[in-house]
Protein backbone atom coordinates (compact mmCIF):
# COMPACT_ATOMS: atom_id res chain seq x y z
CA UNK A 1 0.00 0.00 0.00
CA UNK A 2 1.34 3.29 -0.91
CA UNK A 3 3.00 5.70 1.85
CA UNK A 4 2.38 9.38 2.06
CA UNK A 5 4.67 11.36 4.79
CA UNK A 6 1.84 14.12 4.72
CA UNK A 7 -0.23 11.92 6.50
CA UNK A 8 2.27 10.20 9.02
CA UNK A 9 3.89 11.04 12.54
CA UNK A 10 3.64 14.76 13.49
CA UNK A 11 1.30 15.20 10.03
CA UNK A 12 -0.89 12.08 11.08
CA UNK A 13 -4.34 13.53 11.53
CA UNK A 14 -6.70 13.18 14.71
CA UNK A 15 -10.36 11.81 15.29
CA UNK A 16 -11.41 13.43 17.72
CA UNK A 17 -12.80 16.90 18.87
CA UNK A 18 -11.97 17.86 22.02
CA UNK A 19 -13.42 20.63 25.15
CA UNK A 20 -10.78 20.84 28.06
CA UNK A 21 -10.92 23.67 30.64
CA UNK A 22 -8.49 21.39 32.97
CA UNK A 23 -5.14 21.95 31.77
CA UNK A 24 -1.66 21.67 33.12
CA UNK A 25 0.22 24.54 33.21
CA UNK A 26 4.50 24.53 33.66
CA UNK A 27 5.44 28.04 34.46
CA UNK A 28 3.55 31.20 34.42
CA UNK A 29 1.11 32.16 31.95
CA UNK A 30 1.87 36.83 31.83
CA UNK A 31 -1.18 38.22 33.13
CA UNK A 32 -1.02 40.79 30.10
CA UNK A 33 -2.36 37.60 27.63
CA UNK A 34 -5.91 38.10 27.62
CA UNK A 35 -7.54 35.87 24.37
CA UNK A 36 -7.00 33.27 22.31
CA UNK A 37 -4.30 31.33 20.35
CA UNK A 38 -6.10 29.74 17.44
CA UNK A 39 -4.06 27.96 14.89
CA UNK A 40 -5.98 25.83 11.02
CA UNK A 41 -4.50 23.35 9.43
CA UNK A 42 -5.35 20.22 7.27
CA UNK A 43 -7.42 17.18 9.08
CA UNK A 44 -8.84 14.90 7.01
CA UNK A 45 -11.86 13.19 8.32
CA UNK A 46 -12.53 10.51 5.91
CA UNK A 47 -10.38 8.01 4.69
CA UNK A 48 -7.80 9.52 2.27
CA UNK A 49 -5.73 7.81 -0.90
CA UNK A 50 -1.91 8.02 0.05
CA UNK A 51 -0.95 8.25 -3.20
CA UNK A 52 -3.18 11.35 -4.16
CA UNK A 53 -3.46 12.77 -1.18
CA UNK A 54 -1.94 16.64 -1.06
CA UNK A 55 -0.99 18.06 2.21
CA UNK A 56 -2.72 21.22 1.38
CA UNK A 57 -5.91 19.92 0.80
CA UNK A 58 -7.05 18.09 4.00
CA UNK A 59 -10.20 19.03 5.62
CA UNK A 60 -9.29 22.03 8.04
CA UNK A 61 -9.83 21.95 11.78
CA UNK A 62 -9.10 24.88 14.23
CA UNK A 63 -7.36 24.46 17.74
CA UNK A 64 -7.41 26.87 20.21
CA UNK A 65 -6.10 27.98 23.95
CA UNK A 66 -8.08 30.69 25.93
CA UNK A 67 -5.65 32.63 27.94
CA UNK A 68 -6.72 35.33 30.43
CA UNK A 69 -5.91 36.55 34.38
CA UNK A 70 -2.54 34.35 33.78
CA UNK A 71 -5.06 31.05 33.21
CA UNK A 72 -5.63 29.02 30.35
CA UNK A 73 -9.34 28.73 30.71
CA UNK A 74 -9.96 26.10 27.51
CA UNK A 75 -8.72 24.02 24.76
CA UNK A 76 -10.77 23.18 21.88
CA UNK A 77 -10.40 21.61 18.79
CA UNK A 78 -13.40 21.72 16.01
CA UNK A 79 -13.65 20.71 12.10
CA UNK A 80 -14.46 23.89 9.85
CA UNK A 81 -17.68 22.49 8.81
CA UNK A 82 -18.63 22.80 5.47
CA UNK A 83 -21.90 20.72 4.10
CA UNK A 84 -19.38 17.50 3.31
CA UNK A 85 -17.79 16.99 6.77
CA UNK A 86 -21.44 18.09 8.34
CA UNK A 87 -22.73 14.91 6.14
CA UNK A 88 -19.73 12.72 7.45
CA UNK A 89 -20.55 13.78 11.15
CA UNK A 90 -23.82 13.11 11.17
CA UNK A 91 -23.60 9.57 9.66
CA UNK A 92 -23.52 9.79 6.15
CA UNK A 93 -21.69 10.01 2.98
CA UNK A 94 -19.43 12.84 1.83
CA UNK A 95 -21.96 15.65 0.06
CA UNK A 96 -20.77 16.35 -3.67
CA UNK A 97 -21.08 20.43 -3.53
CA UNK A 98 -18.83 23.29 -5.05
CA UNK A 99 -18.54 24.65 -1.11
CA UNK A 100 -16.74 21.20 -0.60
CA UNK A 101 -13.05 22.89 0.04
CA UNK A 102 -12.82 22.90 3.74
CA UNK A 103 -11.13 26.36 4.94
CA UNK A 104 -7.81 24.39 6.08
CA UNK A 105 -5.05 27.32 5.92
CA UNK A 106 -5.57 30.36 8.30
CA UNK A 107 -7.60 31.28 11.13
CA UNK A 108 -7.81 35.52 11.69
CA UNK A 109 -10.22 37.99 13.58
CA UNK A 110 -11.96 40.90 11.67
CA UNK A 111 -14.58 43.12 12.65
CA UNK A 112 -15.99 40.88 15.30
CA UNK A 113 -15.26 38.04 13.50
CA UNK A 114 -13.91 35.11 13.59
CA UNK A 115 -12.90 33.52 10.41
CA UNK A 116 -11.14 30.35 8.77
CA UNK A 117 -9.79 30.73 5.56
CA UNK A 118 -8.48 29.18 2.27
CA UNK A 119 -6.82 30.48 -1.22
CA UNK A 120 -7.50 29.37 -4.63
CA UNK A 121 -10.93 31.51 -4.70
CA UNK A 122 -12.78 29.12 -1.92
CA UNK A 123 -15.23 30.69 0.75
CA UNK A 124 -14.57 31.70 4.16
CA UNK A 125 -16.29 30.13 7.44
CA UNK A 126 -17.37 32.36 10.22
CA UNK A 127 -16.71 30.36 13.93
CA UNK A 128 -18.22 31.73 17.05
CA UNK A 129 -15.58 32.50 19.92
CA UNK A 130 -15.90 28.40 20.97
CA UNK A 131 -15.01 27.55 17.19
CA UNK A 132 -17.84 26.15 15.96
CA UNK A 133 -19.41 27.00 12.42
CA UNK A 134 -21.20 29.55 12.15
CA UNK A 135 -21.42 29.79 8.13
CA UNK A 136 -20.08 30.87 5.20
CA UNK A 137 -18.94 35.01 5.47
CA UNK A 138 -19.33 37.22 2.62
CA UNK A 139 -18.58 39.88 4.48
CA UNK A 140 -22.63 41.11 4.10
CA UNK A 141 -22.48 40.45 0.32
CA UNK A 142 -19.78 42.99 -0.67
CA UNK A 143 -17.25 40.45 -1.55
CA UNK A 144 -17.82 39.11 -4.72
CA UNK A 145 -15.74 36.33 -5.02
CA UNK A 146 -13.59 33.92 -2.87
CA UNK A 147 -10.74 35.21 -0.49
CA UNK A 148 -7.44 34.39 0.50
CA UNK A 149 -5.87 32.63 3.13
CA UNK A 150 -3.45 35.50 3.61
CA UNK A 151 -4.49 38.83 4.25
CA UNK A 152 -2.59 42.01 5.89
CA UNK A 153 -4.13 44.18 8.66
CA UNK A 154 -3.11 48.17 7.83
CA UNK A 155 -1.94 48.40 11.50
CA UNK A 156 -2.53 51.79 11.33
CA UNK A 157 -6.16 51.87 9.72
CA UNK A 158 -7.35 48.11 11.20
CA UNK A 159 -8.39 47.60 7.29
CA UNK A 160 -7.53 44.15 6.06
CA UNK A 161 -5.81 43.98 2.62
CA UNK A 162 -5.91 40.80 0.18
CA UNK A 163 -4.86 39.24 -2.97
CA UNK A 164 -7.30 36.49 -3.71
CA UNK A 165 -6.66 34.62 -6.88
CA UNK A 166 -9.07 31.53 -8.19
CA UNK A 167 -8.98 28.04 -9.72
CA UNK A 168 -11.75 29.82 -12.61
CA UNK A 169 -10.01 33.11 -12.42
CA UNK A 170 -7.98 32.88 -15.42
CA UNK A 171 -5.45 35.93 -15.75
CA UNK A 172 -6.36 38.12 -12.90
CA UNK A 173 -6.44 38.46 -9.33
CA UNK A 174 -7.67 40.82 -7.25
CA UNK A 175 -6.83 43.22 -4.43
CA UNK A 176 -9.63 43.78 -2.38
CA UNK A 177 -9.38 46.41 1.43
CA UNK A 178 -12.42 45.28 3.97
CA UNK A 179 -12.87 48.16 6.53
CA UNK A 180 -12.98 48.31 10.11
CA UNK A 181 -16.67 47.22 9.76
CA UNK A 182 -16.43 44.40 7.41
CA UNK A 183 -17.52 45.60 4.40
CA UNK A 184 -15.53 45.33 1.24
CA UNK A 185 -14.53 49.15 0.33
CA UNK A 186 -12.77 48.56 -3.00
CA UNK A 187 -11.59 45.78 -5.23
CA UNK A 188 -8.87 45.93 -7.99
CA UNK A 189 -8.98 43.19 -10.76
CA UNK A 190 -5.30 42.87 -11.66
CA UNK A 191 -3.73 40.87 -14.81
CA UNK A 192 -1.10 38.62 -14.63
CA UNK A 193 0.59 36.30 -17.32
CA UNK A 194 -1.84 32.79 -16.81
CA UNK A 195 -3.17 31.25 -14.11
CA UNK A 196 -0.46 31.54 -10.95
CA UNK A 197 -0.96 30.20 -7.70
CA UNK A 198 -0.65 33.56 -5.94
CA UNK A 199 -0.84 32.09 -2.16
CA UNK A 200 0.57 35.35 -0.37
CA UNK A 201 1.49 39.05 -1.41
CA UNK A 202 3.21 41.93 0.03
CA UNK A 203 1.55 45.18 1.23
CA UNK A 204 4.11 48.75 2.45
CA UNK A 205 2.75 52.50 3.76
CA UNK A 206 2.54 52.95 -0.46
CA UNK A 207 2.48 49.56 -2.37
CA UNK A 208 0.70 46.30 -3.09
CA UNK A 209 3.14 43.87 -4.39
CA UNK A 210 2.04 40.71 -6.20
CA UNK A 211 3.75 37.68 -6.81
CA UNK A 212 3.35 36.08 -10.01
CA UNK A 213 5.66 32.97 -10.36
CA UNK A 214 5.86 29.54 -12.30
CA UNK A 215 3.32 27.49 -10.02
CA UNK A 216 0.25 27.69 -12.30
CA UNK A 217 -3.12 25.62 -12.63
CA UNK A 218 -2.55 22.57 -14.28
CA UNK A 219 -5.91 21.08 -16.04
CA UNK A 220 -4.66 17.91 -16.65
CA UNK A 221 -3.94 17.05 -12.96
CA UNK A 222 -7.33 19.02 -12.07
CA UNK A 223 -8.90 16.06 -14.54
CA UNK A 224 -6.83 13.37 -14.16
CA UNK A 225 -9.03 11.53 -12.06
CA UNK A 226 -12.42 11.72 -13.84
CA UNK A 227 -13.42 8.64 -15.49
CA UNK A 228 -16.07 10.58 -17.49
CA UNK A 229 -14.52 11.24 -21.10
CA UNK A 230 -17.15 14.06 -21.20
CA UNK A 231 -16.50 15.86 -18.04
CA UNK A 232 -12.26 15.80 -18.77
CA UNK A 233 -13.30 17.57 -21.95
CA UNK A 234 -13.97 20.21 -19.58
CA UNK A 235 -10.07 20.63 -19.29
CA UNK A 236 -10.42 22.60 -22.65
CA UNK A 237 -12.64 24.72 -21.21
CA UNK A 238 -10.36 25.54 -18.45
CA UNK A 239 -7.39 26.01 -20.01
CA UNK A 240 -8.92 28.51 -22.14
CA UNK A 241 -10.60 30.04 -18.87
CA UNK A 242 -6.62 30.46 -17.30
CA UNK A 243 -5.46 32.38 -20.29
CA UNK A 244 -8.28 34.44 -20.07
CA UNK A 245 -10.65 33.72 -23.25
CA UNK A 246 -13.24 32.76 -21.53
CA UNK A 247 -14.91 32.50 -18.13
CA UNK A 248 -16.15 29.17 -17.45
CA UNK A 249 -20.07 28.38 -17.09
CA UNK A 250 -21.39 28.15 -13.56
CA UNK A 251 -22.64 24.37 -14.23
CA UNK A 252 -18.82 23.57 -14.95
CA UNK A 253 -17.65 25.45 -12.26
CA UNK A 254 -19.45 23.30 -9.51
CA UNK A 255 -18.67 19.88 -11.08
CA UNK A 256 -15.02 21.05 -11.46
CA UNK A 257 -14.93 21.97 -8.09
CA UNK A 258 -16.64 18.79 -7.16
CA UNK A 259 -14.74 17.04 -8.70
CA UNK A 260 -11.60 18.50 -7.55
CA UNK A 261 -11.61 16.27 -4.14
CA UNK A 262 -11.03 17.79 -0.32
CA UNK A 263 -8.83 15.40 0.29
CA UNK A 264 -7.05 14.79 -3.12
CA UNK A 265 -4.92 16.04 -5.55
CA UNK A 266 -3.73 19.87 -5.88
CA UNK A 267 -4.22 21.07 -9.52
CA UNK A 268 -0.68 23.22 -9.34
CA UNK A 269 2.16 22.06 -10.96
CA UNK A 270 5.57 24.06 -11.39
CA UNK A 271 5.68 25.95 -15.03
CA UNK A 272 9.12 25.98 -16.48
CA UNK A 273 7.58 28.61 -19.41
CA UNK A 274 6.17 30.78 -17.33
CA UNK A 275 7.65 34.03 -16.24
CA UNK A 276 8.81 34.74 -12.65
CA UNK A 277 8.15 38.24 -12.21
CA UNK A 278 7.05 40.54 -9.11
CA UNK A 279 4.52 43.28 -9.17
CA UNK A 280 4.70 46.98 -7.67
CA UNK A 281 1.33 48.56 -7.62
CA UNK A 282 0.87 52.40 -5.52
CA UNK A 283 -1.83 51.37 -3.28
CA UNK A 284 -4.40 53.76 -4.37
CA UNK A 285 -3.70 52.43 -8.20
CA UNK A 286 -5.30 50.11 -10.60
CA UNK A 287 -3.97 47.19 -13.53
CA UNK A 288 -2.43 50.04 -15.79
CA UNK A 289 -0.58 51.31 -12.54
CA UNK A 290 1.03 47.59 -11.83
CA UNK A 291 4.98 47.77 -12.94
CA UNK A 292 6.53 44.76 -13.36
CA UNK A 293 10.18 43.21 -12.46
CA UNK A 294 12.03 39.67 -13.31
CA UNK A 295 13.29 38.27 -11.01
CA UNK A 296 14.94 34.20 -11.30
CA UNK A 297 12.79 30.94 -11.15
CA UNK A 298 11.56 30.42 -7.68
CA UNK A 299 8.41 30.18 -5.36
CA UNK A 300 7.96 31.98 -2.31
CA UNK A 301 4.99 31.10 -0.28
CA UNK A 302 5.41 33.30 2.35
CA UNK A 303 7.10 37.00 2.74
CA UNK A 304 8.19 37.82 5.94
CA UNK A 305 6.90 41.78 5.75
CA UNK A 306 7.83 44.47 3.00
CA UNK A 307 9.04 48.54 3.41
CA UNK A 308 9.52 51.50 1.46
CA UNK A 309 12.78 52.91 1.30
CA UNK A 310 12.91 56.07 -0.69
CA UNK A 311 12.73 55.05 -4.09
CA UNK A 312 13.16 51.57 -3.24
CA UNK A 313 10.65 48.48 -1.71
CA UNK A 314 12.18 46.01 0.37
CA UNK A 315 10.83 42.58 0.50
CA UNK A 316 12.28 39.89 2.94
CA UNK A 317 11.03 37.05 1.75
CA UNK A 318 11.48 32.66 2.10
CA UNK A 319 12.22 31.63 -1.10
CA UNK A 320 12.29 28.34 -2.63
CA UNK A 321 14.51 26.97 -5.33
CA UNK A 322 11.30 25.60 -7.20
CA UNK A 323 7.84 24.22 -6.48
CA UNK A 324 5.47 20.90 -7.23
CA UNK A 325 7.90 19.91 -10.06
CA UNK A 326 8.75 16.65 -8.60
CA UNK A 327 6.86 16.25 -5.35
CA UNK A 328 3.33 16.63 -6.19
CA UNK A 329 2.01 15.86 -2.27
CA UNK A 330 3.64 18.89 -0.13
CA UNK A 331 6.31 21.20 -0.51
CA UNK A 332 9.80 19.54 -0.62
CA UNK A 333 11.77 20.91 -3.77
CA UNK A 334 14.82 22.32 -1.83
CA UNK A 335 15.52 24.06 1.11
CA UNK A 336 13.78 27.45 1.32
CA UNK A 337 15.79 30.09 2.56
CA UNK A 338 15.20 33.99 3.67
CA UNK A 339 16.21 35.91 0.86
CA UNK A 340 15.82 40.16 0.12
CA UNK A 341 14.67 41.46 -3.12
CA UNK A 342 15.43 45.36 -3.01
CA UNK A 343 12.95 46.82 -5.83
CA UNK A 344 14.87 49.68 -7.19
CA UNK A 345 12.02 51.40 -8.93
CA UNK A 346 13.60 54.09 -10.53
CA UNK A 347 16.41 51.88 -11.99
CA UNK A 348 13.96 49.79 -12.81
CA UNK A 349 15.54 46.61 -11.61
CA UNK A 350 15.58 43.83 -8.26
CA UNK A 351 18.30 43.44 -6.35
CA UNK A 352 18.48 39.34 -4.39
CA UNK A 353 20.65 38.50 -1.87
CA UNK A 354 20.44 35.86 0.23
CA UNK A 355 20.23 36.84 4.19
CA UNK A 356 20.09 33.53 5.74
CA UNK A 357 20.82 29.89 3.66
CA UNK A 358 19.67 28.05 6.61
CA UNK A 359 15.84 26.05 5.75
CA UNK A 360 13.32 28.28 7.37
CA UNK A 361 9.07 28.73 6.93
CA UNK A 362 6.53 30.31 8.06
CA UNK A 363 8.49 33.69 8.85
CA UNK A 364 6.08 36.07 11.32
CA UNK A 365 6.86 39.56 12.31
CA UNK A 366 5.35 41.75 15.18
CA UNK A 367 2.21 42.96 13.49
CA UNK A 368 2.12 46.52 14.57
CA UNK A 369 5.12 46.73 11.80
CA UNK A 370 3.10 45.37 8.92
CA UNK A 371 3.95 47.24 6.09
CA UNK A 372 7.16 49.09 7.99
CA UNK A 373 11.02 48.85 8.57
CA UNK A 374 10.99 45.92 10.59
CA UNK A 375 13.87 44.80 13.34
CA UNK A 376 13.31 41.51 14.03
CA UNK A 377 11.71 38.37 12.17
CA UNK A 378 11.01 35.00 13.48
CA UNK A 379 10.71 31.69 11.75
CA UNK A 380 11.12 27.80 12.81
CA UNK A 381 14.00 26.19 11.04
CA UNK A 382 12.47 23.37 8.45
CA UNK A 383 14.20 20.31 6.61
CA UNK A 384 12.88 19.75 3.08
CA UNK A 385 9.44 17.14 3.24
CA UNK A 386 7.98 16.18 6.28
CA UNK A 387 10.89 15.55 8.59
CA UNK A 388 10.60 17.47 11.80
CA UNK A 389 12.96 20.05 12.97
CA UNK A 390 13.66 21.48 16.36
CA UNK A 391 14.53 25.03 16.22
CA UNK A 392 13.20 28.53 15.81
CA UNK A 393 15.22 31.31 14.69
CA UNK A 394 15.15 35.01 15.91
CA UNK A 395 16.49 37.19 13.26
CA UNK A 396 17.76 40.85 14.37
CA UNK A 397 18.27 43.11 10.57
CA UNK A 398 20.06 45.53 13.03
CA UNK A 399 22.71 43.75 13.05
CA UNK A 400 22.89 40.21 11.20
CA UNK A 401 22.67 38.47 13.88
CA UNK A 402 20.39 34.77 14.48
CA UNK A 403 19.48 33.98 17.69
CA UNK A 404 18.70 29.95 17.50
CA UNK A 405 16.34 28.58 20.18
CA UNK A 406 16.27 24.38 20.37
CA UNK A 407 13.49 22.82 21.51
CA UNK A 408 15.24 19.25 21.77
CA UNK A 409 15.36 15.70 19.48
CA UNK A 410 11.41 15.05 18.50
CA UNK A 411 9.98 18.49 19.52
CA UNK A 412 9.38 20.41 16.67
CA UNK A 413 8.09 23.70 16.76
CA UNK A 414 5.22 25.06 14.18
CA UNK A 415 5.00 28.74 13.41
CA UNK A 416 4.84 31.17 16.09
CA UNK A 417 3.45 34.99 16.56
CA UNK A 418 4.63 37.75 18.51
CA UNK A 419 2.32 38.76 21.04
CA UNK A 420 3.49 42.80 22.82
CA UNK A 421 3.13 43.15 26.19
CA UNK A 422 1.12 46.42 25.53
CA UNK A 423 0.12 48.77 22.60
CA UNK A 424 3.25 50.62 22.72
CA UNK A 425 6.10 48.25 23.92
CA UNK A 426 9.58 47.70 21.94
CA UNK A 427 9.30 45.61 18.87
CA UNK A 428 10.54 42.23 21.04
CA UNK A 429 9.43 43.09 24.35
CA UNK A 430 6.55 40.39 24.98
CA UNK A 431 5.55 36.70 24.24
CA UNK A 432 6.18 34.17 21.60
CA UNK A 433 3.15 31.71 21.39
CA UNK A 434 2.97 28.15 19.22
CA UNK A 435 2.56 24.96 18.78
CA UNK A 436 5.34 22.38 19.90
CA UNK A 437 5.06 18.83 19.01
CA UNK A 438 6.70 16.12 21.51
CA UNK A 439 6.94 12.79 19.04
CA UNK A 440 7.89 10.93 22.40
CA UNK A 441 4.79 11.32 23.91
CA UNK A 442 2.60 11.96 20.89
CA UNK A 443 1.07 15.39 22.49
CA UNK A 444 1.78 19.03 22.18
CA UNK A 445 1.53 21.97 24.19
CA UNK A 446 1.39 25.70 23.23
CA UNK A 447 4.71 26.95 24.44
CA UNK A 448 4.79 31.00 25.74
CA UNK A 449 8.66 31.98 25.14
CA UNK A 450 9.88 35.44 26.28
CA UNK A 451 10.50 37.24 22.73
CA UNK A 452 13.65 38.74 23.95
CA UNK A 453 15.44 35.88 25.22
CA UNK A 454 13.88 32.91 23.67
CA UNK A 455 13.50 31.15 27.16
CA UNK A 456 10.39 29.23 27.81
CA UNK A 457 7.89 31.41 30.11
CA UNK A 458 4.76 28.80 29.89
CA UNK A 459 3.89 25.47 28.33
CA UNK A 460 -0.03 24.87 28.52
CA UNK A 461 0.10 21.14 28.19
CA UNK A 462 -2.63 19.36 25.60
CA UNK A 463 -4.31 16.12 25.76
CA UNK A 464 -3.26 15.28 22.15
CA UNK A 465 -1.44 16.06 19.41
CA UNK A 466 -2.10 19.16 17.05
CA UNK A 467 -1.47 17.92 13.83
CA UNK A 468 1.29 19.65 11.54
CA UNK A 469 -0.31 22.60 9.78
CA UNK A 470 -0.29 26.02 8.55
CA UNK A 471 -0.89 29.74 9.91
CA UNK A 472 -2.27 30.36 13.68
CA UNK A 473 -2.77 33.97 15.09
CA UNK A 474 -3.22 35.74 18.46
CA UNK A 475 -7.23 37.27 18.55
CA UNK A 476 -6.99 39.23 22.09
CA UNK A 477 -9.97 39.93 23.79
CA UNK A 478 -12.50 42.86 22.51
């Protein structure tokens, strides 16, 4: 029977949903944390083929930790439940429904809101503040489309900026700003060379920077599967959707999406032909606005935050040699490494150097710098696949410098935010909260580390493990 590390060890998923307000507690939880640690990531609930099976398409689930008065008052798990895993939980059989994608990738708060979310066009999922489904958030009809699973909060506004791009969107994505109130106050269709798989972008004080690089939709593995010789026709419809001839027919749309499974294949596949390029685009600016740079083959999932600089716009980005060329069930096509691309914009050129050649993900900075000079970065050190590694790395720009903190053999660390101990303290000077996986005992705990000195200040303790996923965030209280 076939193997797939995406669903073993540390990646294996769980069965179970949990409620705990009994939980174990090694050190001191700071009186100053007053909310809750969520974290999404890929479950899947049914049973799942090995050899299809794509870690970034298992159904998502939420965990979370409520902290307050230097307590952690709960722990909760819950599937984002979408009609299919409803069906499943109640008994049944997997529901066949465009709305089948399972909001797997990122878990935010937004006007009230709490939301799980997913790229590639798919919807979002409101949760109440215990996690469980509310229903599907359109943000009161304004957004038109699907959203991203990466958007940036304007710390200075509260408005939450986006570049959603869609399986059916052919050549264009679009940046979209949701006010304070959650209501979509403008969206910008913006053209790009095919059909990318734009997962995250860049946003400074004056730019929107897109990333348009050689991952792009791929209709043959979106059809592969389907017996039907009359729905894999559909493939020609698709391909001329992503090169923007046509937009596909609603009908089509569902049964591709249908058929595209929750727990299957991911229709992205790296493009040797296509451009790699990066977009600068003045914030208040449309399509005819965007000016575009080349910059050499790559695929960067995540940026770590973006500045202006006079003339220039710095991006600190993890970059990785290539993507889905060989591996075509998770991300493991060289070691990714923190690089800068300085955008000189009135030379007209990038500048890449590499700041740190050690395998790194996930990088997180203190949010209140969003969008601004930034001092210090922080990302958990990675090995290429699914093997586990045991570090997280502090980076300081000031000077260079990496501090390294080790959580021992079999712990691994998943990615970790920056929590301040109040609205105006220094850019380090409060907590460090994630995920830490013990492989020993098969449980992790969410780990509290001062930011400053990388020691451990708190370790809530968790009845089980929390799988290996994606993008958690601090919501504090209102």
């Amino acid at each position: 029977m076939p193997t797939n590390p995406f669903l073993e060890g540390a990646f294996a998923p769980i069965s179970q949903e949990h409620t705990l307000t009994e939980l174990a507690v090694t050190g001191r939880i700071p009186d100053f944390l007053d909310g809750r640690y969520l974290r999404n990531g890929p479950n899947p609930l049914s049973e799942v083929d090995p050899a299809a099976y794509h870690w970034f398409m298992g159904d998502g689930m939420v965990h979370g930790v409520r902290l307050r008065d230097g307590k952690a008052e709960w722990y909760r798990n819950r599937w984002v439940r979408n009609p299919s895993i409803d069906a499943i939980l109640d008994g049944g059989r997997p529901r066949t429904t465009p709305h089948n994608l399972s909001a797997n990738t990122n878990v935010i708060g937004h006007a009230g809101k709490t939301l799980a979310l997913m790229e590639a066009g798919a919807n979002l999922w409101e949760l109440t503040d215990e996690l469980d489904t509310v229903g599907r958030c359109d943000f009161d009809g304004t957004l038109s489309g699907g959203y991203t699973a990466h958007p940036k909060r304007d710390p200075r506004t509260g408005e939450l900026h986006a570049v959603s791009y869609s399986l059916t969107g052919g050549n264009k994505v679009t940046y979209s700003v949701i006010d304070t109130a959650g209501r979509v106050r403008r969206e910008v269709p913006v053209e790009v060379t095919g059909a990318p798989m734009m997962h995250d972008f860049s946003l400074t004080e004056r730019h929107v920077v897109f990333y348009d690089l050689p991952v792009t939709f791929d209709a043959g593995l979106a059809t592969a599967s389907i017996p039907s010789p009359v729905l894999r026709a559909t493939a020609r419809l698709v391909l001329s959707a992503v090169i923007g001839r046509v937009r596909i027919p609603d009908p089509i749309t569902a049964r591709m999406a249908s058929k595209i499974s929750a727990n299957g294949s991911l229709p992205y596949h790296w493009n040797p032909k296509y451009p790699a390029r990066i977009g600068v685009m003045p914030r208040e600016g449309g399509n005819a606005d965007v000016r575009w740079f080349d910059v050499e083959p790559c695929y960067v999932f995540h940026p770590l935050n973006a500045y202006d600089d006079g003339d220039s716009v710095v991006l600190d980005v993890v970059r990785h040699p290539r993507m889905f060329d060989r591996q075509l069930r998770g991300p493991d096509e060289g070691v990714p490494t923190l690089d800068r691309w300085t955008v000189d914009l009135s030379a007209g050129k990038v500048i890449e150097e590499r700041l740190d050649d050690r395998g790194q993900e996930f990088p997180r900075v203190d949010e209140r710098v969003v969008g601004r000079p930034h001092r210090y970065g922080y990302a958990p050190s990675v090995t290429t696949g699914a093997n586990p590694s045991d570090a997280l790395y502090k980076h300081d720009f000031s000077n260079g410098s990496t501090q390294v903190r080790s959580f021992g053999a079999g712990r691994s660390p998943a990615e970790f935010v920056f929590v301040p101990r109040s609205e105006d303290a220094a850019e380090d000077d409060g907590v460090l909260a994630g995920f830490v996986h013990d492989a020993a005992t098969e449980r992790s705990e969410l780990t509290l580390l001062d930011a400053a000195t990388l020691e451990t200040v708190a370790a809530i303790h968790l009845p089980d493990r929390v799988p290996a996923g994606f993008h958690g965030n601090w919501l504090p209280s209102a």
